[in-house]
PDB file of N, CA and C in Angstrom:
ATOM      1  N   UNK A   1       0.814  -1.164   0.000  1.00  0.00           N
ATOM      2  CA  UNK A   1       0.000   0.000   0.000  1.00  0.00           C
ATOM      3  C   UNK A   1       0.867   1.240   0.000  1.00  0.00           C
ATOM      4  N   UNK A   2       0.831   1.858  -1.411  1.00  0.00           N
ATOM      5  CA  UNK A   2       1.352   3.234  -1.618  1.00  0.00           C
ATOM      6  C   UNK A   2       1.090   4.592  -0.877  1.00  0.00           C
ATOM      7  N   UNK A   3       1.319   5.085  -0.373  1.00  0.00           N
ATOM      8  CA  UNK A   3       0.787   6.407   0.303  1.00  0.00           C
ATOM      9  C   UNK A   3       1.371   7.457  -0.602  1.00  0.00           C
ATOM     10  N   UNK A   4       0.714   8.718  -0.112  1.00  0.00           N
ATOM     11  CA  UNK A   4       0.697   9.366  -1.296  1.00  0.00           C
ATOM     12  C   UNK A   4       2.065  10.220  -1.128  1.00  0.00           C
ATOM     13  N   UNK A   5       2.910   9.953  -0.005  1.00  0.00           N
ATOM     14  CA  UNK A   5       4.050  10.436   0.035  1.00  0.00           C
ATOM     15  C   UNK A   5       5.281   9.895  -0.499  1.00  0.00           C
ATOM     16  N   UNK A   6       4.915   8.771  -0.652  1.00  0.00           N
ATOM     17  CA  UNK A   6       5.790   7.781  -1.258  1.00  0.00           C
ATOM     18  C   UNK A   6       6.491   7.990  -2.442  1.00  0.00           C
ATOM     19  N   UNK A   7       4.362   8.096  -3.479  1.00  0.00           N
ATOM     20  CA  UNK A   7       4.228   8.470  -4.930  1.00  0.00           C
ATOM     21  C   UNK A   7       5.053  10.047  -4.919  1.00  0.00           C
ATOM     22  N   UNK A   8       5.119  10.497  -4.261  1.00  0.00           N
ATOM     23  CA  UNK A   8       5.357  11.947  -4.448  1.00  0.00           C
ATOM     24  C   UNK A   8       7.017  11.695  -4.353  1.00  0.00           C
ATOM     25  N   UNK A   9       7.523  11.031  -3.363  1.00  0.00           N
ATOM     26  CA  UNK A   9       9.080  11.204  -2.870  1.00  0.00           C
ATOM     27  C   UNK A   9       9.428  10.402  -4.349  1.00  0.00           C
ATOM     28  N   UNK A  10       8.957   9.309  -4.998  1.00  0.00           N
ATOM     29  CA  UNK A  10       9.151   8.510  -6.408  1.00  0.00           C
ATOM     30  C   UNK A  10       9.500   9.915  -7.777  1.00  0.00           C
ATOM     31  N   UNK A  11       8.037  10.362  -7.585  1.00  0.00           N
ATOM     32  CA  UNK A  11       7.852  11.177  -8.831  1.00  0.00           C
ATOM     33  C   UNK A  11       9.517  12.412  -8.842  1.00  0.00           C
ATOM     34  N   UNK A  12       9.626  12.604  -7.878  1.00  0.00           N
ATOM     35  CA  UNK A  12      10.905  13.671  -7.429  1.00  0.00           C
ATOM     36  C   UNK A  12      11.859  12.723  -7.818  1.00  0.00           C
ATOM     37  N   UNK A  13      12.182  11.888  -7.599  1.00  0.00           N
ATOM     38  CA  UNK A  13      13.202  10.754  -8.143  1.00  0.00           C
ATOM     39  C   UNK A  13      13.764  10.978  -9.414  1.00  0.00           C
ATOM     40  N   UNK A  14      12.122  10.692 -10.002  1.00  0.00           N
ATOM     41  CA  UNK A  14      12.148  10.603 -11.622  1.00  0.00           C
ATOM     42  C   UNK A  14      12.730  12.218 -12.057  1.00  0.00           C
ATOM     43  N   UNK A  15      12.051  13.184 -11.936  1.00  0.00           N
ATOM     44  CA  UNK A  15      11.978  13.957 -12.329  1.00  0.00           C
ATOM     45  C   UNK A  15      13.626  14.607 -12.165  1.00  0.00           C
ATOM     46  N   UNK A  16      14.809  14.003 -11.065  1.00  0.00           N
ATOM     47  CA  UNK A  16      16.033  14.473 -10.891  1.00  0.00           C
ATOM     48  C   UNK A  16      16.621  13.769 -11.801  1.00  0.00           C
ATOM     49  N   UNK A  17      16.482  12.741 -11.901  1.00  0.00           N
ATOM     50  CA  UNK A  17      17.032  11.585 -13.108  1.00  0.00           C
ATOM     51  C   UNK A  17      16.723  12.291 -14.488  1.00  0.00           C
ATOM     52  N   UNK A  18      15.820  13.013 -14.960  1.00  0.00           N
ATOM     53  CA  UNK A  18      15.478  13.530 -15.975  1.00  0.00           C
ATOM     54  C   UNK A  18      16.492  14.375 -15.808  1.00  0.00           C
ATOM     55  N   UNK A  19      15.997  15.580 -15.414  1.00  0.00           N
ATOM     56  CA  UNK A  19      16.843  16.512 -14.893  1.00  0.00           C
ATOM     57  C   UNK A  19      18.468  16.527 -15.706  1.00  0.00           C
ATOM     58  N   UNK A  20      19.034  15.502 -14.806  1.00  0.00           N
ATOM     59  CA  UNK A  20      20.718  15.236 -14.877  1.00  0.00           C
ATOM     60  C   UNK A  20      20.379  14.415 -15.999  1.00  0.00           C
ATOM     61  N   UNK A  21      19.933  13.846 -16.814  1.00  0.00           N
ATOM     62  CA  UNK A  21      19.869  13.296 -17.948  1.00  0.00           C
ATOM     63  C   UNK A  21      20.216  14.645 -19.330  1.00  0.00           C
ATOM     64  N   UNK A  22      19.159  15.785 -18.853  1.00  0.00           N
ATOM     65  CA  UNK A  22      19.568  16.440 -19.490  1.00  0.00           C
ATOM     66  C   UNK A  22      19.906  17.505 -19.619  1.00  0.00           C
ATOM     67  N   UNK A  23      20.789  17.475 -18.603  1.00  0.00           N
ATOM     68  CA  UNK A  23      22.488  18.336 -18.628  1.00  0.00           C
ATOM     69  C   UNK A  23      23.297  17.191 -19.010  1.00  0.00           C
ATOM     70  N   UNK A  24      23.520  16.383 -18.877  1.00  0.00           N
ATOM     71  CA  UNK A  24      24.624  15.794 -19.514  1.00  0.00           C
ATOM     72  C   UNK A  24      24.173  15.630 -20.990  1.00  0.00           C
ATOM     73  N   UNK A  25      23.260  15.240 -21.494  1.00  0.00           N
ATOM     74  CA  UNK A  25      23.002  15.535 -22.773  1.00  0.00           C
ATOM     75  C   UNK A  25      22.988  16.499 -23.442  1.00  0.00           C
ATOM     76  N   UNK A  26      22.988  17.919 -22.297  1.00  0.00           N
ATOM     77  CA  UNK A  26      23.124  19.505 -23.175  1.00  0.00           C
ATOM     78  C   UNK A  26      24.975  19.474 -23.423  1.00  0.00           C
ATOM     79  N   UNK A  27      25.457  19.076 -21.853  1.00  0.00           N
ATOM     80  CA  UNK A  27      26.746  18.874 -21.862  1.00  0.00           C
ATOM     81  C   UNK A  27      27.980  18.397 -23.050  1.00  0.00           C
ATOM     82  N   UNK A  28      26.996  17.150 -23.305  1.00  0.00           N
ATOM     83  CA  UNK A  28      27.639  16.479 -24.831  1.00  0.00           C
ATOM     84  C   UNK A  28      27.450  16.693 -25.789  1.00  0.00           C
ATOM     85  N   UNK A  29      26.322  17.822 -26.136  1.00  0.00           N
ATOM     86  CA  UNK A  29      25.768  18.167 -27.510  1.00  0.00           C
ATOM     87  C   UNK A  29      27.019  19.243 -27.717  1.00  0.00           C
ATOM     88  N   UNK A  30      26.931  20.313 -26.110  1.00  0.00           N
ATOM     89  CA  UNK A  30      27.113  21.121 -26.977  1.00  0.00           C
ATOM     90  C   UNK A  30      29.103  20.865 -27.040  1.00  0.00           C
ATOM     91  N   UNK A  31      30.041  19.998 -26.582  1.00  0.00           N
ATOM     92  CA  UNK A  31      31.289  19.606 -26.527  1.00  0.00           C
ATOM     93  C   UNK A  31      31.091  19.338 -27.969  1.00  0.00           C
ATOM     94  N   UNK A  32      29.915  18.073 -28.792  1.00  0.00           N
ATOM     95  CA  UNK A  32      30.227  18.139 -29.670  1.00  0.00           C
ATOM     96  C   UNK A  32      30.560  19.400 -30.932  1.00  0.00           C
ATOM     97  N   UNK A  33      29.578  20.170 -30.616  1.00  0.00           N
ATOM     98  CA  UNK A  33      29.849  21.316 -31.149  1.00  0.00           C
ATOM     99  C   UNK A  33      29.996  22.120 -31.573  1.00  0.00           C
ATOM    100  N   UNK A  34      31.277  22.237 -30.101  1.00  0.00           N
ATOM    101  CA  UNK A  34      32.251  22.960 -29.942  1.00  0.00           C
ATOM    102  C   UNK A  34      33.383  22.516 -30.879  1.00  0.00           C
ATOM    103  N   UNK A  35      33.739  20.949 -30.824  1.00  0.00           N
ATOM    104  CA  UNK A  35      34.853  20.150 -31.354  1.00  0.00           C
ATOM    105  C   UNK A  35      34.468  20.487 -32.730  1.00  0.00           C
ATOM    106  N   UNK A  36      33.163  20.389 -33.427  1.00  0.00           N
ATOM    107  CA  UNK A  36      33.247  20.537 -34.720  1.00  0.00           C
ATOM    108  C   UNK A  36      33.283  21.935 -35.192  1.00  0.00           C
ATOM    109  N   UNK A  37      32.888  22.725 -34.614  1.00  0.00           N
ATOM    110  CA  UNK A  37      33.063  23.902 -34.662  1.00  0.00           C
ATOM    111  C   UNK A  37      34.888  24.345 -34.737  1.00  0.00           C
ATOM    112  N   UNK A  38      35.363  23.650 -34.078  1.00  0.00           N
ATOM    113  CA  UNK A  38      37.098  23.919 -34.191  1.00  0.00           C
ATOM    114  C   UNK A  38      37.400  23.344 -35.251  1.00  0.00           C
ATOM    115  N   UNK A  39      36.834  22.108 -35.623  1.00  0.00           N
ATOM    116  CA  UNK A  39      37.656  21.180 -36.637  1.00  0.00           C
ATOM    117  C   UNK A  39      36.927  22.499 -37.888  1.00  0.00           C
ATOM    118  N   UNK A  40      35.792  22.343 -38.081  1.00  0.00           N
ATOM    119  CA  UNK A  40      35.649  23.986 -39.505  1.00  0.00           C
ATOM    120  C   UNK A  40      36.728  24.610 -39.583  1.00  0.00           C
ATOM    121  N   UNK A  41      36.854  25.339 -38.427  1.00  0.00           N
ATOM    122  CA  UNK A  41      37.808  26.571 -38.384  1.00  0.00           C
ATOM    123  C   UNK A  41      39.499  26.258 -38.948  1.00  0.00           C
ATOM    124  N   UNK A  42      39.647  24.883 -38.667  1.00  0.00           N
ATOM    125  CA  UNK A  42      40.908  24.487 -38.884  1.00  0.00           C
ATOM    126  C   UNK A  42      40.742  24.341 -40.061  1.00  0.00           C
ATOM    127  N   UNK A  43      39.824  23.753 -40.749  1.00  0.00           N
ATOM    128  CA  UNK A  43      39.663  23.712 -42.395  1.00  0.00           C
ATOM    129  C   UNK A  43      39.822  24.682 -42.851  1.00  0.00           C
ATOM    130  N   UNK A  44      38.698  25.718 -42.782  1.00  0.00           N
ATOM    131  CA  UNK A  44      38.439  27.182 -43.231  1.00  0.00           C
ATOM    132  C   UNK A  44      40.005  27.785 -43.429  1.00  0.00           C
ATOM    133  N   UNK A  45      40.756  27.765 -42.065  1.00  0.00           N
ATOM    134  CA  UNK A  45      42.379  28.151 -42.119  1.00  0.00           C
ATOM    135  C   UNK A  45      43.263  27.807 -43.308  1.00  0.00           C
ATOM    136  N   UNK A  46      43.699  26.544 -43.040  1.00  0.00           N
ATOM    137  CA  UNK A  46      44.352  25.803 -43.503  1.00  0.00           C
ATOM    138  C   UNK A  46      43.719  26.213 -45.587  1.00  0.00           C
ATOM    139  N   UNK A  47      42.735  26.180 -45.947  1.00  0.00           N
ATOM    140  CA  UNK A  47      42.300  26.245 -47.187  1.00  0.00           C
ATOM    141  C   UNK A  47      43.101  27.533 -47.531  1.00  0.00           C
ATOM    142  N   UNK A  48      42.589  28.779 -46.853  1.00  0.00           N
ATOM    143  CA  UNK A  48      43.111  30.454 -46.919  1.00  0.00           C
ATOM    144  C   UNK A  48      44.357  30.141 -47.123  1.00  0.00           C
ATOM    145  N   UNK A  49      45.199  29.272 -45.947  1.00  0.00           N
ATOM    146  CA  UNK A  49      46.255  29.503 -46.250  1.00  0.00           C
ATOM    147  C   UNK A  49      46.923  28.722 -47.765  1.00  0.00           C
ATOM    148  N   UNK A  50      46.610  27.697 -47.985  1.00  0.00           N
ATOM    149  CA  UNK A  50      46.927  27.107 -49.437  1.00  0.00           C
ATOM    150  C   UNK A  50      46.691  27.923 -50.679  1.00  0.00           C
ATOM    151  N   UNK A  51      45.697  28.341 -50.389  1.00  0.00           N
ATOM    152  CA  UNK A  51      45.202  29.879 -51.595  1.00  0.00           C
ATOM    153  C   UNK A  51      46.284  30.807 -51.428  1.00  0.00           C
ATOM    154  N   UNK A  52      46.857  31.261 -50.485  1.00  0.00           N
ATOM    155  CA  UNK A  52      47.835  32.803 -50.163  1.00  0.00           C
ATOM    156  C   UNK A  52      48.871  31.316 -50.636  1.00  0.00           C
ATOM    157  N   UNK A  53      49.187  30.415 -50.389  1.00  0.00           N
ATOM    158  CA  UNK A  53      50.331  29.257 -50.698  1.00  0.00           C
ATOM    159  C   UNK A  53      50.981  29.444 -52.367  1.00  0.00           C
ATOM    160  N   UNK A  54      49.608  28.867 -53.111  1.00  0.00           N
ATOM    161  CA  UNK A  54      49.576  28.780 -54.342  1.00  0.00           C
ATOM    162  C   UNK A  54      50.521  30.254 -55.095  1.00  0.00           C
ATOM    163  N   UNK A  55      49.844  31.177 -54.906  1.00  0.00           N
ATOM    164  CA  UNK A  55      50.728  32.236 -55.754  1.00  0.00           C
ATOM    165  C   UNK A  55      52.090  32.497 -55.639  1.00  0.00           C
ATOM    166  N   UNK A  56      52.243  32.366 -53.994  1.00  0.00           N
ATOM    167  CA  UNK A  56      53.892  32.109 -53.945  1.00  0.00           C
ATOM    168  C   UNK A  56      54.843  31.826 -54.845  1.00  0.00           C
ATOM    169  N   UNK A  57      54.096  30.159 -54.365  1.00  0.00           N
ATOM    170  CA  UNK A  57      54.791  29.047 -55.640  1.00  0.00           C
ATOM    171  C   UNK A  57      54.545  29.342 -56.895  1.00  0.00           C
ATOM    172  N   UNK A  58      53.680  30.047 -57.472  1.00  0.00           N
ATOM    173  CA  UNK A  58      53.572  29.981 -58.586  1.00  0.00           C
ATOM    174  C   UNK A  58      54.773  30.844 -59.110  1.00  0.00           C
ATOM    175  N   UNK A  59      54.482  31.812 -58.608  1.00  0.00           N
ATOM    176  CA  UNK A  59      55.644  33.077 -58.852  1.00  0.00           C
ATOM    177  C   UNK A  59      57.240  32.497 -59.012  1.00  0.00           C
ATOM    178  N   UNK A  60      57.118  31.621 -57.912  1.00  0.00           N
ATOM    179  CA  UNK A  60      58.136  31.404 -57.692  1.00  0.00           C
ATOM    180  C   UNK A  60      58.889  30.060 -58.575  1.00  0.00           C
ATOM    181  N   UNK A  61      57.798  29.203 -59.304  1.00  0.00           N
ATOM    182  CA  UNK A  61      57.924  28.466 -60.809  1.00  0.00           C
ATOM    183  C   UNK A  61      58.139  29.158 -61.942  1.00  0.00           C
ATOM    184  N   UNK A  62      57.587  29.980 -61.983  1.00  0.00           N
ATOM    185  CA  UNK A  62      57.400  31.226 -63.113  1.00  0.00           C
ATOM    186  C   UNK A  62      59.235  31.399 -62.594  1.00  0.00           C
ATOM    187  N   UNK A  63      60.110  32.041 -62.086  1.00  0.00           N
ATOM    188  CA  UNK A  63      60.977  33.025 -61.412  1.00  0.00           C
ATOM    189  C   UNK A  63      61.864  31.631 -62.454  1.00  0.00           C
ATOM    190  N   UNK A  64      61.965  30.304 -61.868  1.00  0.00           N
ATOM    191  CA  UNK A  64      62.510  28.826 -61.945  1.00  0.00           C
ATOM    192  C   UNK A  64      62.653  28.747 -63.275  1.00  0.00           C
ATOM    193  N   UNK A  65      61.471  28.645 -63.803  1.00  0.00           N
ATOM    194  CA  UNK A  65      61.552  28.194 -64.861  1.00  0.00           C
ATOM    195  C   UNK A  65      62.509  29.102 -66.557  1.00  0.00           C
ATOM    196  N   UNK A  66      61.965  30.299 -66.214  1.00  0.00           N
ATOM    197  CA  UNK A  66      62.709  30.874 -66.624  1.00  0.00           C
ATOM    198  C   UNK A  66      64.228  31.328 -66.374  1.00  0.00           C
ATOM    199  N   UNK A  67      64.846  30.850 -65.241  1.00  0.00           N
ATOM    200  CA  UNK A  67      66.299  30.681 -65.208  1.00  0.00           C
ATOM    201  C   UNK A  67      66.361  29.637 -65.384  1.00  0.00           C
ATOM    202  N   UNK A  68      66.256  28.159 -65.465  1.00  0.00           N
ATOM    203  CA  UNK A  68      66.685  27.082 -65.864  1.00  0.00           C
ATOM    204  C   UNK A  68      66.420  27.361 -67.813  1.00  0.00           C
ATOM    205  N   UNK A  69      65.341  27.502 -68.199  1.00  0.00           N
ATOM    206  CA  UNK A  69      65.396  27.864 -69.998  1.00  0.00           C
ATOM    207  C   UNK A  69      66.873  28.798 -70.498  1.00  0.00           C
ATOM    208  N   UNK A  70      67.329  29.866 -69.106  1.00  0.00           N
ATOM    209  CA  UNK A  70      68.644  30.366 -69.777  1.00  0.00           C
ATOM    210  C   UNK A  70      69.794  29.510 -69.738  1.00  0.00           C
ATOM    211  N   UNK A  71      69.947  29.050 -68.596  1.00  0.00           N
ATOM    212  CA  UNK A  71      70.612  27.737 -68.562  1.00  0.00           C
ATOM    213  C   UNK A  71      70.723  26.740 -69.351  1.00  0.00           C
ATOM    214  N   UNK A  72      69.806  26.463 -70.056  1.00  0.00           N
ATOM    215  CA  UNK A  72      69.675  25.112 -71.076  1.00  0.00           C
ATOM    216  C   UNK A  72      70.404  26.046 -72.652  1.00  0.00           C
ATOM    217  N   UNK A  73      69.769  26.516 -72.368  1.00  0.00           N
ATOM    218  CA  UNK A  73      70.208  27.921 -73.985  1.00  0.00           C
ATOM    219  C   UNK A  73      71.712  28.358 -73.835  1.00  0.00           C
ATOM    220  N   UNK A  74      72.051  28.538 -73.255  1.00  0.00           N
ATOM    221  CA  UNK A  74      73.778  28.559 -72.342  1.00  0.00           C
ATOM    222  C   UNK A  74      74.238  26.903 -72.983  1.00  0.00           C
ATOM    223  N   UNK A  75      73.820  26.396 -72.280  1.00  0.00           N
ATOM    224  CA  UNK A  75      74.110  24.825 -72.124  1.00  0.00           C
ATOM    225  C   UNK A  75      74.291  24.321 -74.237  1.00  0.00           C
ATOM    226  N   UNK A  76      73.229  24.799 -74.594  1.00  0.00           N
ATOM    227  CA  UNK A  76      73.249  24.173 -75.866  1.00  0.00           C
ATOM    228  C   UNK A  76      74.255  25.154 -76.875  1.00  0.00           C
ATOM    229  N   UNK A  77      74.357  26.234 -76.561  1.00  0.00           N
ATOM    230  CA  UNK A  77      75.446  27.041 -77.197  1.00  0.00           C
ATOM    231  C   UNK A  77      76.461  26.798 -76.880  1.00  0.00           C
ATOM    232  N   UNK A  78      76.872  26.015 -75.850  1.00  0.00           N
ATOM    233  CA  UNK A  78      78.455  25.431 -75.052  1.00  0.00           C
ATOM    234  C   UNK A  78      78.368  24.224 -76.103  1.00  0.00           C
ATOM    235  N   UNK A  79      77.610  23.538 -76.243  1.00  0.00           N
ATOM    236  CA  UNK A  79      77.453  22.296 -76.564  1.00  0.00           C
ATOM    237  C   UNK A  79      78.120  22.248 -78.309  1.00  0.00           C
ATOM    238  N   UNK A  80      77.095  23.590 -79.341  1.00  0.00           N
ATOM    239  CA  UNK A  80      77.098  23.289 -80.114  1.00  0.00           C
ATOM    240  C   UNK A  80      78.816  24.138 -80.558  1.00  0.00           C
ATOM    241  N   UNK A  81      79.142  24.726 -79.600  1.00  0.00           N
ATOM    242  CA  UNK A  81      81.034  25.020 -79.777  1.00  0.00           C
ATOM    243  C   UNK A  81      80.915  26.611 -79.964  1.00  0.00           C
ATOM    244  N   UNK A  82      80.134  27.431 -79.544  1.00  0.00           N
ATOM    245  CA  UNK A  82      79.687  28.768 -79.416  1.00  0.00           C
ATOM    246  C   UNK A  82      80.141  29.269 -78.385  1.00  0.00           C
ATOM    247  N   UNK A  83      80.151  30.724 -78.218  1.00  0.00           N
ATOM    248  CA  UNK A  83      80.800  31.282 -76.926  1.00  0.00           C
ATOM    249  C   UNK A  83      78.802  32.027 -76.535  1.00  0.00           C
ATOM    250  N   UNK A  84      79.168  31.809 -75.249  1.00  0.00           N
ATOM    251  CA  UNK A  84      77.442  31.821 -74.839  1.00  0.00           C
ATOM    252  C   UNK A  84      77.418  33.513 -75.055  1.00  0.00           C
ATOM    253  N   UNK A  85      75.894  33.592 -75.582  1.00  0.00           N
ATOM    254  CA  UNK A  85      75.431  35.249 -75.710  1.00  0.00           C
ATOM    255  C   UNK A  85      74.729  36.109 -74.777  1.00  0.00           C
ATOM    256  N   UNK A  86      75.293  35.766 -73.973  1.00  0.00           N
ATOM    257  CA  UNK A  86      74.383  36.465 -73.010  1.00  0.00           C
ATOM    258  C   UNK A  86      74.321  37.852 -72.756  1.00  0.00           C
ATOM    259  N   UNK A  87      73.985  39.116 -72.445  1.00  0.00           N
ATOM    260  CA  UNK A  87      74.376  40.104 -72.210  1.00  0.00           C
ATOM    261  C   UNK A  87      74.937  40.623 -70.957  1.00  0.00           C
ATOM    262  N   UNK A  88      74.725  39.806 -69.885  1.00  0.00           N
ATOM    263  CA  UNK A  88      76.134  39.874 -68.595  1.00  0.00           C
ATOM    264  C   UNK A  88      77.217  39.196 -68.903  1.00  0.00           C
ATOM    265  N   UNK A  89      77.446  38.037 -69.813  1.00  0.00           N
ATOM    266  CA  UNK A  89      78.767  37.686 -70.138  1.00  0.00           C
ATOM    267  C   UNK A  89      79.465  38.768 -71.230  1.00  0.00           C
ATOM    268  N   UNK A  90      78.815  39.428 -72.290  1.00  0.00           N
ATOM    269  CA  UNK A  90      79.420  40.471 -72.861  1.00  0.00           C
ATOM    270  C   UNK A  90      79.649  41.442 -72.523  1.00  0.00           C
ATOM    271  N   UNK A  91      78.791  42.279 -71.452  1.00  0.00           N
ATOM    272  CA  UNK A  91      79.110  44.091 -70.827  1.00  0.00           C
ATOM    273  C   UNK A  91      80.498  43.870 -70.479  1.00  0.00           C
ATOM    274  N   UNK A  92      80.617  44.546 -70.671  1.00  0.00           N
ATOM    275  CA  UNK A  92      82.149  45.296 -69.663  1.00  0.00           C
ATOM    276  C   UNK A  92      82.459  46.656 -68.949  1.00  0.00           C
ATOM    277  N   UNK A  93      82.484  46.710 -67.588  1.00  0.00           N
ATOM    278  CA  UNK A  93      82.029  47.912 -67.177  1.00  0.00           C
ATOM    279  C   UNK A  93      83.533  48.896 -67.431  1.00  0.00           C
ATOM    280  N   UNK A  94      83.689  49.665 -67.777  1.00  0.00           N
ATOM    281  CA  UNK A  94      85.014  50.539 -67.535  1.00  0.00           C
ATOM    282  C   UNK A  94      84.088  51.883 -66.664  1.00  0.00           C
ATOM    283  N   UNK A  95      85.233  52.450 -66.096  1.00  0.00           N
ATOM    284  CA  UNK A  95      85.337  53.145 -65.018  1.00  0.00           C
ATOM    285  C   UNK A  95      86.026  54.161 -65.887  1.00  0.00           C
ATOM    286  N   UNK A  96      84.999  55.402 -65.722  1.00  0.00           N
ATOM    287  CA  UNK A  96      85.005  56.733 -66.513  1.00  0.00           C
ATOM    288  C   UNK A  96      85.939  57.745 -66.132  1.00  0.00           C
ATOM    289  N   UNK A  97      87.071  58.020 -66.889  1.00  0.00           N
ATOM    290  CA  UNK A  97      88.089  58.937 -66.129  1.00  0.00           C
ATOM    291  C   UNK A  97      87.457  60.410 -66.457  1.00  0.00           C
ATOM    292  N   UNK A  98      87.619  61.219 -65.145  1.00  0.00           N
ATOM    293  CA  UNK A  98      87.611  62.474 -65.632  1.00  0.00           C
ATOM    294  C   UNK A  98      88.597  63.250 -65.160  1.00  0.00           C
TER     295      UNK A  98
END
C-alpha cells in the first residue's frame, strides 16, 4: 500500500534523473559542437592559407623556370662550340676617367 508520500518522494526521483539526464546531454551536444566547430575553423584556415600558398609558388615556378630555360640555352650554345650570348657575359664595365 502506496501512500501518497511515497508516490510523491518517487515522482521527485524521476523527475532528478530527468533533470541530470539532461544536462549531460546539453553537456555532450554542446562539446560536440564545440569540437566541430574547431575542426571547420581548422579547415576554413588551412584552405586560406593554401590559396595565399599557391601564388607564392607559382611566382616562384614562373621566377625557376625561366632561369633554368637560360641555362639550357647557355648549355646548348656550349654544346654546339659557341661562346654563350648572353648580355652579362658580354658588358664590360670601364670606369670613366675624368
Amino acid at each position: 500500500m502506496d501512500t501518497n508520500a511515497e508516490r510523491a518522494s518517487m515522482r521527485d526521483c524521476d523527475d532528478d534523473h530527468q533533470g541530470v539526464r539532461r544536462i549531460v546531454l546539453g553537456v555532450i551536444v554542446g562539446m560536440y559542437l564545440l569540437g566541430l566547430g574547431g575542426l571547420v575553423g581548422a579547415l576554413i584556415e588551412l584552405i586560406r592559407f593554401d590559396h595565399r600558398r599557391d601564388a607564392v609558388v607559382a611566382r616562384y615556378d614562373g621566377v625557376l623556370r625561366a632561369r633554368n630555360a637560360t641555362l639550357m640555352s647557355i648549355e646548348r650554345q656550349i654544346a654546339h662550340g659557341s661562346r654563350p650570348t648572353s648580355p652579362k657575359t658580354d658588358r664590360v664595365d670601364f670606369v670613366g676617367q675624368d
